[in-house]
Structures are given as structure tokens and as C-alpha cells.
N, C-alpha and C. Protein backbone atom coordinates (compact mmCIF):
# COMPACT_ATOMS: atom_id res chain seq x y z
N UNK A 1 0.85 -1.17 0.00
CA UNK A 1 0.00 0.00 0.00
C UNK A 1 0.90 1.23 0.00
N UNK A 2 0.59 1.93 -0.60
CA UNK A 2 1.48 3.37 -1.10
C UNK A 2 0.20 4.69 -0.92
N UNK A 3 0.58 4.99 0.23
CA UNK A 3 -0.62 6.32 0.76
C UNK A 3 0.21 7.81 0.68
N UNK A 4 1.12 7.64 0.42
CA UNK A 4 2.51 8.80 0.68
C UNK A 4 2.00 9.39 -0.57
N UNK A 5 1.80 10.93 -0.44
CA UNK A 5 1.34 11.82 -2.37
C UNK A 5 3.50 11.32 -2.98
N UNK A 6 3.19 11.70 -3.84
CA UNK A 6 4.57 11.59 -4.85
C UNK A 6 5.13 12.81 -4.44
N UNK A 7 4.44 13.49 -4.40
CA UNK A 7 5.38 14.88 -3.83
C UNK A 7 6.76 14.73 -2.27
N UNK A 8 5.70 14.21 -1.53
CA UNK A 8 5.79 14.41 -0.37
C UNK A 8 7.21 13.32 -0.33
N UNK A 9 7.16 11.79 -0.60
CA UNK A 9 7.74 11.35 -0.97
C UNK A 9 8.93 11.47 -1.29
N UNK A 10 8.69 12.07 -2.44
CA UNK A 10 10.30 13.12 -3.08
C UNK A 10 10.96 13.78 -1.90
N UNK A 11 10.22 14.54 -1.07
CA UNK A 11 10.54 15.70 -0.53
C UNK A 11 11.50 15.02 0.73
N UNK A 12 10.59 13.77 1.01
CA UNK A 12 11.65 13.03 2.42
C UNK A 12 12.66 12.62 1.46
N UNK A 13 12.50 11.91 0.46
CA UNK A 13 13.99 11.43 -0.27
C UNK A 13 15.29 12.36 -0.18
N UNK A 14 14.68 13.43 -0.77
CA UNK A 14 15.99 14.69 -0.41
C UNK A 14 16.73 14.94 0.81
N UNK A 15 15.58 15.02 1.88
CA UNK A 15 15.81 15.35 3.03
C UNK A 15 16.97 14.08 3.63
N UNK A 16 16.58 13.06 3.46
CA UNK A 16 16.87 12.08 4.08
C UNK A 16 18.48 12.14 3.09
N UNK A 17 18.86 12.46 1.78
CA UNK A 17 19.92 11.68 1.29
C UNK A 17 20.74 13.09 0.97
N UNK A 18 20.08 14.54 1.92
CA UNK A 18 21.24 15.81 2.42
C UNK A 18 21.55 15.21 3.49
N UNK A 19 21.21 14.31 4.07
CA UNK A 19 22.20 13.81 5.67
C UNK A 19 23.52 12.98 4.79
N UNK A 20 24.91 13.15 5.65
CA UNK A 20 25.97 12.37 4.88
C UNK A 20 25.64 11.22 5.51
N UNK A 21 26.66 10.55 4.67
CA UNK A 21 26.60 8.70 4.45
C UNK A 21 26.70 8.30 6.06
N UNK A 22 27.98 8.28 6.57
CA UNK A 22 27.48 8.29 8.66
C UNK A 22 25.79 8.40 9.07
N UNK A 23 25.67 9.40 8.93
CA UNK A 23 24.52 9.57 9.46
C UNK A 23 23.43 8.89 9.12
N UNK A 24 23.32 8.28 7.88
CA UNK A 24 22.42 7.22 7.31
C UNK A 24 22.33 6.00 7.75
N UNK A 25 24.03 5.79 7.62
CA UNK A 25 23.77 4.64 8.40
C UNK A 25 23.60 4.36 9.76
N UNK A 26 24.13 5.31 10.74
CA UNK A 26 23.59 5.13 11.74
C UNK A 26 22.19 5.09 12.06
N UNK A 27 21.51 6.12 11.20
CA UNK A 27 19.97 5.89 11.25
C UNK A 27 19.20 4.31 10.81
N UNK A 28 20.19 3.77 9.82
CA UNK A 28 19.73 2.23 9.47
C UNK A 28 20.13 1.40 10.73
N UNK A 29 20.93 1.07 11.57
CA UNK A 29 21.40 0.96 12.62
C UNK A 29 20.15 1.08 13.67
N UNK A 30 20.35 2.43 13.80
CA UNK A 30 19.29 2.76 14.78
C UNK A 30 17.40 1.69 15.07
N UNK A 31 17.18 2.06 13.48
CA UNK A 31 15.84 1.33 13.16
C UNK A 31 16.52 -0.23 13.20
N UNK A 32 17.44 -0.64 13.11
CA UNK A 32 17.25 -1.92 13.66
C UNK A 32 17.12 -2.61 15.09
N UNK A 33 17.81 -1.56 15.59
CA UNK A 33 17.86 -1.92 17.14
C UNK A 33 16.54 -1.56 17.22
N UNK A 34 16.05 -0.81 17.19
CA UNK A 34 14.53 -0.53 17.66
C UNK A 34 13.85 -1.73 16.88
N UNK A 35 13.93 -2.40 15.55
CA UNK A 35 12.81 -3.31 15.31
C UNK A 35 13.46 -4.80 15.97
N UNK A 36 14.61 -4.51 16.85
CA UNK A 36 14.96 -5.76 17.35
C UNK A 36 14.25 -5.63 18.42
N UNK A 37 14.48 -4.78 19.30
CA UNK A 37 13.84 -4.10 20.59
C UNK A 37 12.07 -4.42 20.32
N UNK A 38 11.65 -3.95 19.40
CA UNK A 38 10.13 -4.47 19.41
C UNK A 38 9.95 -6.09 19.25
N UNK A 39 10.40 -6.61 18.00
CA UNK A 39 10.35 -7.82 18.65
C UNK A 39 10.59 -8.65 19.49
N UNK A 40 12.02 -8.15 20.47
CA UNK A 40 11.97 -9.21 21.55
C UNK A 40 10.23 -8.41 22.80
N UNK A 41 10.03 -7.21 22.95
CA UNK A 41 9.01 -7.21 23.68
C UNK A 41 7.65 -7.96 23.31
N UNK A 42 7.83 -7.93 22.01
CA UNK A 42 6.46 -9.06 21.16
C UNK A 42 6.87 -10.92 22.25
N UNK A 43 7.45 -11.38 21.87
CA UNK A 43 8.17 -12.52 22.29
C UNK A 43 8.07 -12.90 23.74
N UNK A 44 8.36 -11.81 24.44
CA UNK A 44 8.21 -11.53 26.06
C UNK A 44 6.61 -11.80 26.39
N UNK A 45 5.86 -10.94 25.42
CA UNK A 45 4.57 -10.69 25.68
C UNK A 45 4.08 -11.93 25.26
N UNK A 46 4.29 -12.72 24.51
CA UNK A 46 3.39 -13.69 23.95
C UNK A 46 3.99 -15.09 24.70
N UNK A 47 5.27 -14.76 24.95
CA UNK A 47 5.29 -16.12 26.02
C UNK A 47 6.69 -15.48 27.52
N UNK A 48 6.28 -15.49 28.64
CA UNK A 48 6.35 -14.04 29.36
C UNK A 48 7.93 -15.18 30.26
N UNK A 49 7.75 -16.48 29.91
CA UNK A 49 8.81 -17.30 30.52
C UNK A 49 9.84 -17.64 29.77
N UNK A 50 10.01 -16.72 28.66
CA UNK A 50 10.59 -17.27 27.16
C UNK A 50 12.09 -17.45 28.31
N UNK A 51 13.16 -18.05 27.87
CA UNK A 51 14.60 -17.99 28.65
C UNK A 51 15.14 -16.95 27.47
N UNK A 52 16.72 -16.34 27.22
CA UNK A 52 17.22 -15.51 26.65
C UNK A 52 17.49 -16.93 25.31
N UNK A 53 17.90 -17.65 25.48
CA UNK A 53 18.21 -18.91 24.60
C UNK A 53 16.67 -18.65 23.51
N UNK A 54 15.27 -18.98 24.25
CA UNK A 54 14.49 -19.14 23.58
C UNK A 54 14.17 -17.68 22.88
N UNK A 55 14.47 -16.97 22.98
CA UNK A 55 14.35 -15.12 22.85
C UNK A 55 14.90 -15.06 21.90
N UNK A 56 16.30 -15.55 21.56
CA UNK A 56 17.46 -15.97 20.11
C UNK A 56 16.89 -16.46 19.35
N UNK A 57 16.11 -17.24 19.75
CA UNK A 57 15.53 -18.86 18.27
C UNK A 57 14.72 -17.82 18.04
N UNK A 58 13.69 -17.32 18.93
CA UNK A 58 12.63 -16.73 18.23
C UNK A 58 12.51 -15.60 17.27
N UNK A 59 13.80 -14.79 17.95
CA UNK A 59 14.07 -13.96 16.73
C UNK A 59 14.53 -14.27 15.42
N UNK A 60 15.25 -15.19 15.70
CA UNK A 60 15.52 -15.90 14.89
C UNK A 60 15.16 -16.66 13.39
N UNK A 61 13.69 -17.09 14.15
CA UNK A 61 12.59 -17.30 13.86
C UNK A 61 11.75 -15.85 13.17
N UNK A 62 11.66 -14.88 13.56
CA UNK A 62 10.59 -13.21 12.97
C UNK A 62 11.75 -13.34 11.73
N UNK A 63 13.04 -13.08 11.89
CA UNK A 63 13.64 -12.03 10.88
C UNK A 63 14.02 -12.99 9.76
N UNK A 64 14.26 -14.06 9.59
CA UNK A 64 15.07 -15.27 9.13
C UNK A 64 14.06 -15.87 8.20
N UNK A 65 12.90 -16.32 8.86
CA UNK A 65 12.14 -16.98 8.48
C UNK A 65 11.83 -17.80 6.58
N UNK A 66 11.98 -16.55 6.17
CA UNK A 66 12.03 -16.70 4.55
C UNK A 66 12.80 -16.15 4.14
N UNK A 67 13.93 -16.27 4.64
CA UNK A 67 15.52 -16.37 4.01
C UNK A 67 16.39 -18.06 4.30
N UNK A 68 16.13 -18.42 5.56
CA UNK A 68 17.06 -19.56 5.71
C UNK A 68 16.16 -21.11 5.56
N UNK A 69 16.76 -21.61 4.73
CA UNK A 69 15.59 -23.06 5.20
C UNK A 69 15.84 -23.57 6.11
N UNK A 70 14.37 -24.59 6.42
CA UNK A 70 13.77 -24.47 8.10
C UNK A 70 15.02 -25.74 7.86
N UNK A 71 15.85 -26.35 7.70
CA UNK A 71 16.34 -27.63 8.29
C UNK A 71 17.63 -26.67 8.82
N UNK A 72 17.86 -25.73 8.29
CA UNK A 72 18.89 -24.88 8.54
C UNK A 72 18.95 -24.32 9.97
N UNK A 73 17.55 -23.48 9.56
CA UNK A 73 16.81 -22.65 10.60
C UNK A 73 16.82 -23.91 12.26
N UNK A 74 16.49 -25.27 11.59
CA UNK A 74 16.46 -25.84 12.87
C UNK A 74 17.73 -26.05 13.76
N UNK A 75 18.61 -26.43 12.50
CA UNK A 75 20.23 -26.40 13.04
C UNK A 75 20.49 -25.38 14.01
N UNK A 76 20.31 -24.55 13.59
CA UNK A 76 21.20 -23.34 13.84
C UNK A 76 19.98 -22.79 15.84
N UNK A 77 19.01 -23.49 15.52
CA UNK A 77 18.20 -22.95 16.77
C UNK A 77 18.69 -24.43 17.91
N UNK A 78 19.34 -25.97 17.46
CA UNK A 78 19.34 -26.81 18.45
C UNK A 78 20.81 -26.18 18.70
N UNK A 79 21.50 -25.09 18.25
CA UNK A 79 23.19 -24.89 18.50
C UNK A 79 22.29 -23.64 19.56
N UNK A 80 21.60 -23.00 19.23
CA UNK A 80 21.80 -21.74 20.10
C UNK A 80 21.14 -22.34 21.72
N UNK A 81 19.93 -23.08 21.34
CA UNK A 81 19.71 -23.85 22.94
C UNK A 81 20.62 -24.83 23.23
N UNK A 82 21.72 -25.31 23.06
CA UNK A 82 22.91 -26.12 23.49
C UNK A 82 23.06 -25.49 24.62
């Protein structure tokens, strides 16, 4: 869904790519920690006894999901609960 006018659009593009290259990326940076930060409180909330082990898989699990195949995905989650 694309609700943004074309104008407006443009107008953050500029804005956003007069900041130098540092500063971009720290802002890409930034929004990750924060969408890491939201999902582990999702995770917490939906199972409130998760251990930090199970907190790993699960993220693991949000971001991964349809990038790694699941025999992979399973590997890699019986190494992190080891």
C-alpha cells in the first residue's frame, strides 16, 4: 500500500539523502535496534517465561524466516539452545 502523495515522498527522499553517508547509516542501525527491541518485547509478551536462549531462536525465527531453510533454521536454533 502506497498512501505517501509523490510529492511528499520526493521531498523526504531529499531530506533524508542531504544527511551524509554516517549519518544514514547510523539511522539504518538505529531502526534496527529498535525493530529488534520491538520484537523481543512481542516474544516476552506472547510467552512471558521465554529464557534468553528461547528469545534468540525466536528472533531468529521473525527475521530469518524466509531467508534460511527451516532444516537450517532448525540447526542453527538446536546450537543456540545447546
Amino acid at each position: 500500500m502506497k498512501d505517501t502523495h509523490p510529492d511528499i515522498e520526493e521531498r523526504f527522499f531529499k531530506m533524508i539523502m542531504e544527511r551524509s553517508g554516517e549519518e544514514r547509516l547510523r539511522m539504518g542501525f538505529e531502526m534496527g535496534a529498535i525493530a529488534r527491541k520491538l520484537v523481543i518485547a512481542s516474544i516476552i509478551q506472547t510467552i512471558p517465561e521465554a529464557s534468553d536462549k528461547d528469545i534468540k531462536a525466536a528472533i531468529l525465527e521473525r527475521f530469518y524466516k524466509n531467508e534460511i531453510p527451516q532444516d537450517i533454521r532448525q540447526k542453527i536454533i538446536k546450537r543456540i539452545k545447546e
